[in-house]
N, C-alpha and C. Protein backbone atom coordinates (compact mmCIF):
# COMPACT_ATOMS: atom_id res chain seq x y z
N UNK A 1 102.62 206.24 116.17
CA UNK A 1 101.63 205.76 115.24
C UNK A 1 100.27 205.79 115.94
N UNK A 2 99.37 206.55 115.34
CA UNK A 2 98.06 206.79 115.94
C UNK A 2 97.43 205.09 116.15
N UNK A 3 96.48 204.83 117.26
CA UNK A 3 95.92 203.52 117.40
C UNK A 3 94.83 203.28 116.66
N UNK A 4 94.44 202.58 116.34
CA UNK A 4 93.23 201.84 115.50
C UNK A 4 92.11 201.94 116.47
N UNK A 5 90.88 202.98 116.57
CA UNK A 5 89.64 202.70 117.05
C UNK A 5 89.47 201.93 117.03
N UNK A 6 88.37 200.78 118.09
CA UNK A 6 86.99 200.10 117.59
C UNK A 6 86.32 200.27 117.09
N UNK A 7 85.55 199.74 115.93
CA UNK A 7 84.22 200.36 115.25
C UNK A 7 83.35 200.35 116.39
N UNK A 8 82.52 201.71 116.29
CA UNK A 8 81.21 201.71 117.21
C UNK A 8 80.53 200.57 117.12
N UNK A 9 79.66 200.21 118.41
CA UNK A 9 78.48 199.47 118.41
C UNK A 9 77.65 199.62 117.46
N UNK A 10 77.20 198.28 117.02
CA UNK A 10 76.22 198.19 115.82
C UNK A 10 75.20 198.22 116.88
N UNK A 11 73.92 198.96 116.25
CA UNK A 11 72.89 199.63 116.96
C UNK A 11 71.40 198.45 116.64
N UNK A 12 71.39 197.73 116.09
CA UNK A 12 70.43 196.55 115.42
C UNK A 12 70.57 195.92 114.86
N UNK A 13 70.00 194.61 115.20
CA UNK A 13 70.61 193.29 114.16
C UNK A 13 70.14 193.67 112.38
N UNK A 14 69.55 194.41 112.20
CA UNK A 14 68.81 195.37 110.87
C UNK A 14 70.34 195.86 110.61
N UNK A 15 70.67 196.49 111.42
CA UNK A 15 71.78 197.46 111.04
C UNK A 15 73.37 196.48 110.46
N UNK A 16 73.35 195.64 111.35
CA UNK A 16 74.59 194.70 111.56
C UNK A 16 74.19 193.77 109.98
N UNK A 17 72.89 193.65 109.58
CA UNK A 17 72.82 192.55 108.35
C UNK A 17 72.98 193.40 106.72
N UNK A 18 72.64 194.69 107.21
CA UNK A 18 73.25 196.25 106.13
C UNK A 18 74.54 195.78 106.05
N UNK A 19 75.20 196.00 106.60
CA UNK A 19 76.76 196.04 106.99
C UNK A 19 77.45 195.15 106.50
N UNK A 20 77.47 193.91 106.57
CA UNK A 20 77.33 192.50 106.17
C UNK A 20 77.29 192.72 104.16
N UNK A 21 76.13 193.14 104.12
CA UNK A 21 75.87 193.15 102.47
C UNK A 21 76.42 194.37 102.09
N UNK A 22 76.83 195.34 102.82
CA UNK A 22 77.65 196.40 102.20
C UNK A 22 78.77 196.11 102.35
N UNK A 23 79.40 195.26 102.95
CA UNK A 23 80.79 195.01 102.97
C UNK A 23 81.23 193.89 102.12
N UNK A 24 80.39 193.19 101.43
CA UNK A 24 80.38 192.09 100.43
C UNK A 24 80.18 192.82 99.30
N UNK A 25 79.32 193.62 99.46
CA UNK A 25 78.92 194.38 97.85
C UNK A 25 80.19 195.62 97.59
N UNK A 26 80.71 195.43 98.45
CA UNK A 26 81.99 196.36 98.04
C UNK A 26 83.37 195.77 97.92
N UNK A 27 83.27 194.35 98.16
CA UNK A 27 84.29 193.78 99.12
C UNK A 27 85.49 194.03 99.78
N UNK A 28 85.14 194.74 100.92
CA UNK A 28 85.53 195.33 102.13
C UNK A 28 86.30 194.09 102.99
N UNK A 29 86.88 193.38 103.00
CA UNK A 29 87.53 192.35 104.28
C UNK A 29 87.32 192.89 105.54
N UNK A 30 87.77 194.09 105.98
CA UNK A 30 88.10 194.41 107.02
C UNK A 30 86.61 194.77 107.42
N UNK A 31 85.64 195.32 106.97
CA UNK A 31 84.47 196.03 106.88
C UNK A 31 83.49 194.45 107.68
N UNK A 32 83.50 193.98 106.55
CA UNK A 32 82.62 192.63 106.70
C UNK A 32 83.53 191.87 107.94
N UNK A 33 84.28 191.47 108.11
CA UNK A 33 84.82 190.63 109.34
C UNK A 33 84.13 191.88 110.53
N UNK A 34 84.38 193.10 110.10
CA UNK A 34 83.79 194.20 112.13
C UNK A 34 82.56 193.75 112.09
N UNK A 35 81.93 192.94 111.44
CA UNK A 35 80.47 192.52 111.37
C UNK A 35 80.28 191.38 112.27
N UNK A 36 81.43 190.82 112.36
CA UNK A 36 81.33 189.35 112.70
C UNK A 36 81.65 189.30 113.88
N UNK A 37 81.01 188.30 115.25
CA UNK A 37 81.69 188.22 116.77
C UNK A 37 82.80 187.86 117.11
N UNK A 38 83.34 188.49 117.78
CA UNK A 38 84.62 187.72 118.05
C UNK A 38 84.59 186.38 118.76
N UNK A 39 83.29 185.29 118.87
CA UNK A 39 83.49 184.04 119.90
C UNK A 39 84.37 183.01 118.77
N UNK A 40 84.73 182.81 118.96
CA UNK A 40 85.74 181.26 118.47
C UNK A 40 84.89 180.22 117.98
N UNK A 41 83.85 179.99 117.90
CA UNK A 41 82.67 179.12 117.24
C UNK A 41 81.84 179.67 116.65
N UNK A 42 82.01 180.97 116.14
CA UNK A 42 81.27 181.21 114.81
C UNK A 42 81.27 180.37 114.11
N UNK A 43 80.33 180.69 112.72
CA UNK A 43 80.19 179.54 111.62
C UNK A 43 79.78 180.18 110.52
N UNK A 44 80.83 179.28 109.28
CA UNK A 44 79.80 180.39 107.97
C UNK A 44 79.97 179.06 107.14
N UNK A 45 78.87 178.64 106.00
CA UNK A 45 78.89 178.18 105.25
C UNK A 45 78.55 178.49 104.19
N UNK A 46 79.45 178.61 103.02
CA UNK A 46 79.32 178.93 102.04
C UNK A 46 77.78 177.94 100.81
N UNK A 47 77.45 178.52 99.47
CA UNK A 47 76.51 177.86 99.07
C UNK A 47 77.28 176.63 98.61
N UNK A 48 76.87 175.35 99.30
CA UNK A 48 77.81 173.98 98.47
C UNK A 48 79.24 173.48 99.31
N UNK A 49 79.31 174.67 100.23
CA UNK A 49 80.85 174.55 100.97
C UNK A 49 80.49 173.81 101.89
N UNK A 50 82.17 173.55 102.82
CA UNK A 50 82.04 172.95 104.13
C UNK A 50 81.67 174.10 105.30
N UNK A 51 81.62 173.39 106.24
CA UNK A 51 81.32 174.54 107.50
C UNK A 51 82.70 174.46 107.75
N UNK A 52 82.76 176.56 107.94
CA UNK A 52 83.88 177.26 108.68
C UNK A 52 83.55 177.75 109.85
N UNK A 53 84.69 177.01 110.73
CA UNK A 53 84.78 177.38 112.03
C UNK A 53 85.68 178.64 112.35
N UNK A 54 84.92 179.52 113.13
CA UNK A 54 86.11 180.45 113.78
C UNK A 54 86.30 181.83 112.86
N UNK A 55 87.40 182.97 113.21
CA UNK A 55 87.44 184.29 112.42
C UNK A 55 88.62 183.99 111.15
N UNK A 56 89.60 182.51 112.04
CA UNK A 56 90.80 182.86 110.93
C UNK A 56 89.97 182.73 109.21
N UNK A 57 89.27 181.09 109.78
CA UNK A 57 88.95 180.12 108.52
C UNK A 57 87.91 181.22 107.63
N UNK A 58 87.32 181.88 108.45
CA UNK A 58 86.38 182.84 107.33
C UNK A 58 86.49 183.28 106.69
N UNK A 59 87.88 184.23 107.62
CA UNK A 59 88.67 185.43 107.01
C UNK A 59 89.05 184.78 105.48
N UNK A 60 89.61 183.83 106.02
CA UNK A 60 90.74 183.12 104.59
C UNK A 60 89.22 182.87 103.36
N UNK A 61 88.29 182.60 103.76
CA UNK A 61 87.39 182.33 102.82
C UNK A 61 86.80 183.19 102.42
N UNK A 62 86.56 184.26 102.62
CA UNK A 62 85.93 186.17 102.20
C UNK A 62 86.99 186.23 101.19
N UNK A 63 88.56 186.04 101.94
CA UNK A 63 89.66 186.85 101.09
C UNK A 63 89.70 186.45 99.92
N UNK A 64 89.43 184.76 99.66
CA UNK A 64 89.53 184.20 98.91
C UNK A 64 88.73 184.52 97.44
N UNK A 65 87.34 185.05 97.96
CA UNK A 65 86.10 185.28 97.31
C UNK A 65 86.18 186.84 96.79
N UNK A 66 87.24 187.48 97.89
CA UNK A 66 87.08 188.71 97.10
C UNK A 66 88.14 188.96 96.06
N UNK A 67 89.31 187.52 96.07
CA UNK A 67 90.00 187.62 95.34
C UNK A 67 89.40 187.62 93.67
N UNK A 68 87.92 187.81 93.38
CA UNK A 68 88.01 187.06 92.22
C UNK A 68 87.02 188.69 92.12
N UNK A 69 86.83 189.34 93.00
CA UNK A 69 85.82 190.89 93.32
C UNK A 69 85.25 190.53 94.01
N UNK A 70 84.17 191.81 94.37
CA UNK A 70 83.17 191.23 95.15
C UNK A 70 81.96 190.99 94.78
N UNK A 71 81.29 190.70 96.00
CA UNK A 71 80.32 189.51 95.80
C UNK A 71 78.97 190.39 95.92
N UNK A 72 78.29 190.38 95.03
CA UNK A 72 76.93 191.64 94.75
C UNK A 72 75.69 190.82 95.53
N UNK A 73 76.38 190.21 96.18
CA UNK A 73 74.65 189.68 96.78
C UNK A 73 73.56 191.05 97.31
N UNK A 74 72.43 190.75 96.79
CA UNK A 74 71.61 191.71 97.60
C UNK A 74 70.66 191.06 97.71
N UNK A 75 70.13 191.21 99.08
CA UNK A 75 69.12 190.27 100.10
C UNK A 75 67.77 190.77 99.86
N UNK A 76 66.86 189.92 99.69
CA UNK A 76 65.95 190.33 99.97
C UNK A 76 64.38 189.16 100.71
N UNK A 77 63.14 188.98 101.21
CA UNK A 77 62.34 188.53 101.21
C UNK A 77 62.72 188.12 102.73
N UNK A 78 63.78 189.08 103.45
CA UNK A 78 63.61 189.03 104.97
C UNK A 78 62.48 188.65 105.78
N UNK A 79 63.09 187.21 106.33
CA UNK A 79 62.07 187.20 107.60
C UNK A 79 62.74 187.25 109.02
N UNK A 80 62.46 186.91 110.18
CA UNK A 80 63.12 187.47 111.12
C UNK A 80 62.09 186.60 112.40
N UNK A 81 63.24 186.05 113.68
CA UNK A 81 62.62 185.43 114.39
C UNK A 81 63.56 186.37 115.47
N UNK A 82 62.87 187.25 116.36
CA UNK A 82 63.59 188.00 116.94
C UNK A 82 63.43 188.02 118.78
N UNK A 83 64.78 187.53 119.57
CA UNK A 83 64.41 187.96 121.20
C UNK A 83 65.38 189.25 121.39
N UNK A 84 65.00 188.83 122.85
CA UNK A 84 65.93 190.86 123.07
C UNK A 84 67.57 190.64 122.69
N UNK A 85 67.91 189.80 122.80
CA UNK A 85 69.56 189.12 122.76
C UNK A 85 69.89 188.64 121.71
N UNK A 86 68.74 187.74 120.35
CA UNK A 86 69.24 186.60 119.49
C UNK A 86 68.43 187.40 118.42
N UNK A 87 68.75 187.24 116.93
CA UNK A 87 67.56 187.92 115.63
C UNK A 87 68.47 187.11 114.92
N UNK A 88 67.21 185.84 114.56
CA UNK A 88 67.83 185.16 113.19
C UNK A 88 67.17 185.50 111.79
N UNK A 89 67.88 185.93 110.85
CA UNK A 89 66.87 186.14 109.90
C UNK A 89 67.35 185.02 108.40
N UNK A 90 65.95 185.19 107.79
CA UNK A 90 66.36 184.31 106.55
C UNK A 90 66.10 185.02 105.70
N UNK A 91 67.14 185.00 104.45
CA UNK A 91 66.78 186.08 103.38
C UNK A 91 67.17 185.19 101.86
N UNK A 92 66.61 185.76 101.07
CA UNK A 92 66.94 185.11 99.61
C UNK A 92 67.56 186.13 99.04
N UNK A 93 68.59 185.61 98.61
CA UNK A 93 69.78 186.69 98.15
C UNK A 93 69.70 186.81 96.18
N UNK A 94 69.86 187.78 95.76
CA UNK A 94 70.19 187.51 94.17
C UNK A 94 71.90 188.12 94.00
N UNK A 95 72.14 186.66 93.17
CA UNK A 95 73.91 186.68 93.25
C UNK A 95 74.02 187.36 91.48
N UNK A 96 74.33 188.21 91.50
CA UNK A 96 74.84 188.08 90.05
C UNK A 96 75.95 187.43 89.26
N UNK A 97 75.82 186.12 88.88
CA UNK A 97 77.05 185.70 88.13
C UNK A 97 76.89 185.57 86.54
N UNK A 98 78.48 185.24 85.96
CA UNK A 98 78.66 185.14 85.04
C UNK A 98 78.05 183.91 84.05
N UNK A 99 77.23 183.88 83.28
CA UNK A 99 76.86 182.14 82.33
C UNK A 99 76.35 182.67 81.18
N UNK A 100 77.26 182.31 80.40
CA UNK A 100 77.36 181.96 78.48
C UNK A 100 77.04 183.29 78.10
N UNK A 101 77.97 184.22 78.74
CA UNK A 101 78.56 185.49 77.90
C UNK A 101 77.49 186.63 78.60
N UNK A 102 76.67 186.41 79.77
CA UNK A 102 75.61 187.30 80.14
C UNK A 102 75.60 187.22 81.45
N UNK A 103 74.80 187.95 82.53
CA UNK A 103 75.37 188.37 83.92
C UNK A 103 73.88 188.00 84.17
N UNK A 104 73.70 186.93 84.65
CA UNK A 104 72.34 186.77 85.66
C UNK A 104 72.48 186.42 86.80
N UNK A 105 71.39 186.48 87.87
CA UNK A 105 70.95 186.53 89.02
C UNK A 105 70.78 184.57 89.75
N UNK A 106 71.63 184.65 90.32
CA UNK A 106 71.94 182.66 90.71
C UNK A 106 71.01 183.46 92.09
N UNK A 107 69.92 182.50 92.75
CA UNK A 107 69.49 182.49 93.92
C UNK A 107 70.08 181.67 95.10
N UNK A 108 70.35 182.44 96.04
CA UNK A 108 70.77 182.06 97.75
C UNK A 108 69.80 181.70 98.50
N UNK A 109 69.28 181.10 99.44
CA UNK A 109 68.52 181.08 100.71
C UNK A 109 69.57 181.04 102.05
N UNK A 110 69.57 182.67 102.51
CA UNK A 110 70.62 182.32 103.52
C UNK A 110 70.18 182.73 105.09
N UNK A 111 70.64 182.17 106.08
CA UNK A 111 70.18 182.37 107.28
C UNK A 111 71.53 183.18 108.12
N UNK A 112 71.10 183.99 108.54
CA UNK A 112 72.14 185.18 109.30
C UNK A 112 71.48 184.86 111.05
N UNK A 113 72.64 184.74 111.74
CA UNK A 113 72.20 184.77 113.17
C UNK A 113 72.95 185.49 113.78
N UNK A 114 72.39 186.76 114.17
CA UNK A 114 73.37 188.05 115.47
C UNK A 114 72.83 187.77 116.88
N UNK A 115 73.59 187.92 117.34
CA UNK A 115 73.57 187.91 118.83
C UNK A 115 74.16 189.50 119.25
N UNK A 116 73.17 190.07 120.65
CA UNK A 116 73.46 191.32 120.74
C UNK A 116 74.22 191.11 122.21
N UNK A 117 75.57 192.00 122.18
CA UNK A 117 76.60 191.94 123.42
C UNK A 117 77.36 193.44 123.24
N UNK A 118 78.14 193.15 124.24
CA UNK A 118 79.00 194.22 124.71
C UNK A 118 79.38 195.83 123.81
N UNK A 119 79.19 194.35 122.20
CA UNK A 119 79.99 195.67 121.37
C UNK A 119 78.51 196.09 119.94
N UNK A 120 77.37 195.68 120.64
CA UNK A 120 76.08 195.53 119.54
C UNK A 120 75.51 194.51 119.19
N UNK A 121 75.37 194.37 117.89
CA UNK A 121 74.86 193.31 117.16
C UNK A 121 75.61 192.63 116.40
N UNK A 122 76.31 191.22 116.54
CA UNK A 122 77.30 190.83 116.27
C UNK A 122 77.26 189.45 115.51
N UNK A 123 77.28 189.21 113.69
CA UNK A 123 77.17 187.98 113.28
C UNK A 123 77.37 186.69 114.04
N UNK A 124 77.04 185.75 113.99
CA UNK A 124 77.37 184.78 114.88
C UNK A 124 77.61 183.51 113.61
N UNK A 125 76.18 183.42 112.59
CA UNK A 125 76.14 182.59 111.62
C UNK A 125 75.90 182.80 110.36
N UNK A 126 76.68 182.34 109.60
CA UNK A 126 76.05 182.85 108.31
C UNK A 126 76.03 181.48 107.00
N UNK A 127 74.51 181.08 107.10
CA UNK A 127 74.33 179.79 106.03
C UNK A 127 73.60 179.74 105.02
N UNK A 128 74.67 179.93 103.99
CA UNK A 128 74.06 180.28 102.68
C UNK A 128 73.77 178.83 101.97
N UNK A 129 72.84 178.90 101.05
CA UNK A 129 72.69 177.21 100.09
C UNK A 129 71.90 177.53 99.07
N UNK A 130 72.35 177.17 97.84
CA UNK A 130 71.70 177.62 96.56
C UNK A 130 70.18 177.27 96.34
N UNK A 131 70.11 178.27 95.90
CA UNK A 131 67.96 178.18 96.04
C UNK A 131 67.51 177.99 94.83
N UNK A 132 66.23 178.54 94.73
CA UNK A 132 65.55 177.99 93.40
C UNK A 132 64.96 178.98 93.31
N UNK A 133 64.59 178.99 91.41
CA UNK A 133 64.04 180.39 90.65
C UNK A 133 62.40 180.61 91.23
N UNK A 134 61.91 179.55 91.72
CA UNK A 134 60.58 179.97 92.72
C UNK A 134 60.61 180.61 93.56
N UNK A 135 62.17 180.45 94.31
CA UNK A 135 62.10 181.22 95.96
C UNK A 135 62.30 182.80 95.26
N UNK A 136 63.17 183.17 94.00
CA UNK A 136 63.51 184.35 93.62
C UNK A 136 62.47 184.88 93.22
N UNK A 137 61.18 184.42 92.79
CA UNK A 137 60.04 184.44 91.89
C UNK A 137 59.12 185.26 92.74
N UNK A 138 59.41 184.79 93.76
CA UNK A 138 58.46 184.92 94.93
C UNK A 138 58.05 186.33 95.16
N UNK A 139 59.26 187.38 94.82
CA UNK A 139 59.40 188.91 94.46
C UNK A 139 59.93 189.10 92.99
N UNK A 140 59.62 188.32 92.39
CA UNK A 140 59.83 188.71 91.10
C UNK A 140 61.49 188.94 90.59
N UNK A 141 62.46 188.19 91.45
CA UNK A 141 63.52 188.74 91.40
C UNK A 141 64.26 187.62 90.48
N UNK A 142 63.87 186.73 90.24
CA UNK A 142 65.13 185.37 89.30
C UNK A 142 64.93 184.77 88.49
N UNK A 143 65.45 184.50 86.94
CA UNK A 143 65.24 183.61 86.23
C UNK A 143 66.60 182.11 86.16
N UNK A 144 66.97 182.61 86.95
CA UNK A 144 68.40 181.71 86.95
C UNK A 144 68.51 181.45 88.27
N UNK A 145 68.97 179.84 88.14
CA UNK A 145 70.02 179.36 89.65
C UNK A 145 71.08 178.79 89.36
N UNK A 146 72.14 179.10 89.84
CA UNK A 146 73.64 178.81 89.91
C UNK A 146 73.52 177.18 89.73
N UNK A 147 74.67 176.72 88.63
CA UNK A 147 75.05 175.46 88.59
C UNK A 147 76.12 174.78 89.95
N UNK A 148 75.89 173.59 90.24
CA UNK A 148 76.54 173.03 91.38
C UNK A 148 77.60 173.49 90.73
N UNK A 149 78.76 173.80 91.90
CA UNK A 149 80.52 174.00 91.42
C UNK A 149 80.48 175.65 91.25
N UNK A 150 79.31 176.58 91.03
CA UNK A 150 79.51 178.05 91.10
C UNK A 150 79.84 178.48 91.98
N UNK A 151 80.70 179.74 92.15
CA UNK A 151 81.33 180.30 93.15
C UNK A 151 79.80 181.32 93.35
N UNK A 152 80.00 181.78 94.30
CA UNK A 152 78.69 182.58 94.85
C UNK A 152 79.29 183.92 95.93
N UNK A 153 78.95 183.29 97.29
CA UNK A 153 79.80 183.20 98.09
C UNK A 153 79.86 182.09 99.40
């Protein structure tokens, strides 16, 4: 049985936060976790969720999310606090969900933190929390924000 490559090194924390939203916007499991570091104290919090520790608890919470499809977030209004090793960025995401028979845009404010090592640029954090139609406004992107209790991601 042929062995399973490593995915190549992610080449920029730019590149590694692509990856991330293409593997959600497709929902990819396997895709989106090669995104993520392997340290044992990662963290992701969902919009409204508890904090997940670690690759299992994530895993189980992606799978969960893609059980229902995937998740169309697309980021935008990137900012970025960047050293040679750490790039945290904050982005406002537009979620498309389902409310009263029509598909609108629920707003995210989420913060992504990569750390660059051995194997690239490697998620470390990911903290999403439901935003407001001002932050979406801001680019012209939202008339809607998700009701408490919406799935997102």
């Amino acid at each position: 049985m042929p062995r399973k490559l490593p995915a190549p090194p992610i080449g920029s924390a730019d590149d590694a936060e692509a990856e991330f939203y293409d593997a959600l916007q497709s929902g990819d499991l396997e895709r989106l976790m090669a995104v993520w570091s392997d340290d044992d104290d990662i963290c992701c919090v969902h919009p409204g969720g508890a904090r997940l520790i670690g690759a299992t608890a994530i895993r189980a919470s992606f799978a969960a999310l893609f059980g229902h499809g995937p998740v169309g977030a697309m980021p935008g209004q990137v900012r970025r606090v960047e050293t040679p090793s750490t790039s945290v960025h904050t982005v406002v995401e537009r979620v498309p969900v389902a409310a009263g028979g029509s598909v609108r845009d629920a707003i995210v404010v989420a913060t992504n933190v990569y750390v660059k090592g051995p194997r690239g640029w490697k998620l470390v954090v990911h903290h999403a929390s439901p935003g407001s139609a001002a932050q979406g406004a801001a680019e012209g992107e939202a008339e809607f924000v998700a009701s408490p209790g919406s799935t997102l991601h």
